[in-house]
Protein backbone atom coordinates (compact mmCIF):
# COMPACT_ATOMS: atom_id res chain seq x y z
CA UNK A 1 -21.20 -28.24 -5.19
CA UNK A 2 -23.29 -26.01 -3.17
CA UNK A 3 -22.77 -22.25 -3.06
CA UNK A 4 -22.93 -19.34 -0.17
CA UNK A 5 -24.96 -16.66 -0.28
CA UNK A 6 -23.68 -13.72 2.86
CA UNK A 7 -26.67 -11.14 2.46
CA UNK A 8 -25.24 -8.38 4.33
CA UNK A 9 -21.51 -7.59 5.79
CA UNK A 10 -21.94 -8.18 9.54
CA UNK A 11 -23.41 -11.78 8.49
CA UNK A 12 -19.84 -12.08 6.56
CA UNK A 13 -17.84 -10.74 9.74
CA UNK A 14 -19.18 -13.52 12.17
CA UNK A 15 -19.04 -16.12 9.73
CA UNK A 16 -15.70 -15.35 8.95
CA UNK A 17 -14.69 -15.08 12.95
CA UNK A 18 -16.60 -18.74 13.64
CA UNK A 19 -14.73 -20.59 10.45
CA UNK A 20 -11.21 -18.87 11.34
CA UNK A 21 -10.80 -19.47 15.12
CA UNK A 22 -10.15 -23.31 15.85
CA UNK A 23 -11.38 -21.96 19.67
CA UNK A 24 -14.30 -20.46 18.82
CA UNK A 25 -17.08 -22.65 20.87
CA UNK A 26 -20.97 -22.37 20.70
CA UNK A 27 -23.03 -22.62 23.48
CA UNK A 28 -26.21 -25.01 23.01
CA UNK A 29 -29.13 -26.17 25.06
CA UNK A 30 -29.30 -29.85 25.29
CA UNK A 31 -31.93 -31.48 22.89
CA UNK A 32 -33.25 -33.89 26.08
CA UNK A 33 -36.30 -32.21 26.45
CA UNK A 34 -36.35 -32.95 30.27
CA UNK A 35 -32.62 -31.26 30.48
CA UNK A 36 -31.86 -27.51 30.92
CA UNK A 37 -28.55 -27.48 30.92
CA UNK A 38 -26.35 -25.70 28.21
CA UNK A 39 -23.28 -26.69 27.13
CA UNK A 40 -19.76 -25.59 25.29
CA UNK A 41 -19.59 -27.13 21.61
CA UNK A 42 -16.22 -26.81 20.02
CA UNK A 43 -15.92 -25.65 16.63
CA UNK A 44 -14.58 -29.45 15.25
CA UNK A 45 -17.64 -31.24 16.92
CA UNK A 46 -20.47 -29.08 15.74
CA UNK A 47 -22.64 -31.91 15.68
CA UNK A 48 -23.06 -32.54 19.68
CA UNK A 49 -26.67 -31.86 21.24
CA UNK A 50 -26.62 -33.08 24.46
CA UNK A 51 -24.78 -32.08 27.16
CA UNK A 52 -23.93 -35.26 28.30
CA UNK A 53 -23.78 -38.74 28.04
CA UNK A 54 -25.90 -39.31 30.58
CA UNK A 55 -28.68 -37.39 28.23
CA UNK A 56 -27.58 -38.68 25.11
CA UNK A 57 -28.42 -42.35 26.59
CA UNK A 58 -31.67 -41.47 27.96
CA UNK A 59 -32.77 -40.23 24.85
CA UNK A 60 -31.46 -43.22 22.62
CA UNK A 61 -33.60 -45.17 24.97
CA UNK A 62 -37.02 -42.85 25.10
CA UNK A 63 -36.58 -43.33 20.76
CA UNK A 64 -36.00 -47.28 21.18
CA UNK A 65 -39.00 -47.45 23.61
CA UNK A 66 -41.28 -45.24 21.18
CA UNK A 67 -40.07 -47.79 18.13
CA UNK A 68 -40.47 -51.07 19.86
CA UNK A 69 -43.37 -50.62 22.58
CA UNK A 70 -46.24 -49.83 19.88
């Protein structure tokens, strides 16, 4: 089991406000490279980097590419 170090008290208040509120959302940058958009990420689907699936497929093919055409 892994353990969590909070080094100060404001580091404590915002991680307590972004586990506690279902609604709390992040805002990220899309990880296309070619894509500037940012995007809402809800709290239960941290794990989202692109803003769409538009990017999400052009990407899965730019890493298939870069696998199979050496």
């Amino acid at each position: 089991a892994g353990t969590w170090k909070i080094p100060n008290l404001i580091t404590a208040i915002y991680f307590s406000i972004f586990f506690l509120n279902p609604n709390f959302t992040l805002i990220k940058k899309c990880a296309n490279p070619t894509c500037d958009e940012y995007f809402d990420v809800l709290n239960s689907n941290k794990k989202k980097i692109y803003c769409s699936p538009r990017c999400a497929n052009i990407m899965s093919q730019r890493k298939y590419r870069e696998v199979h055409d050496k």
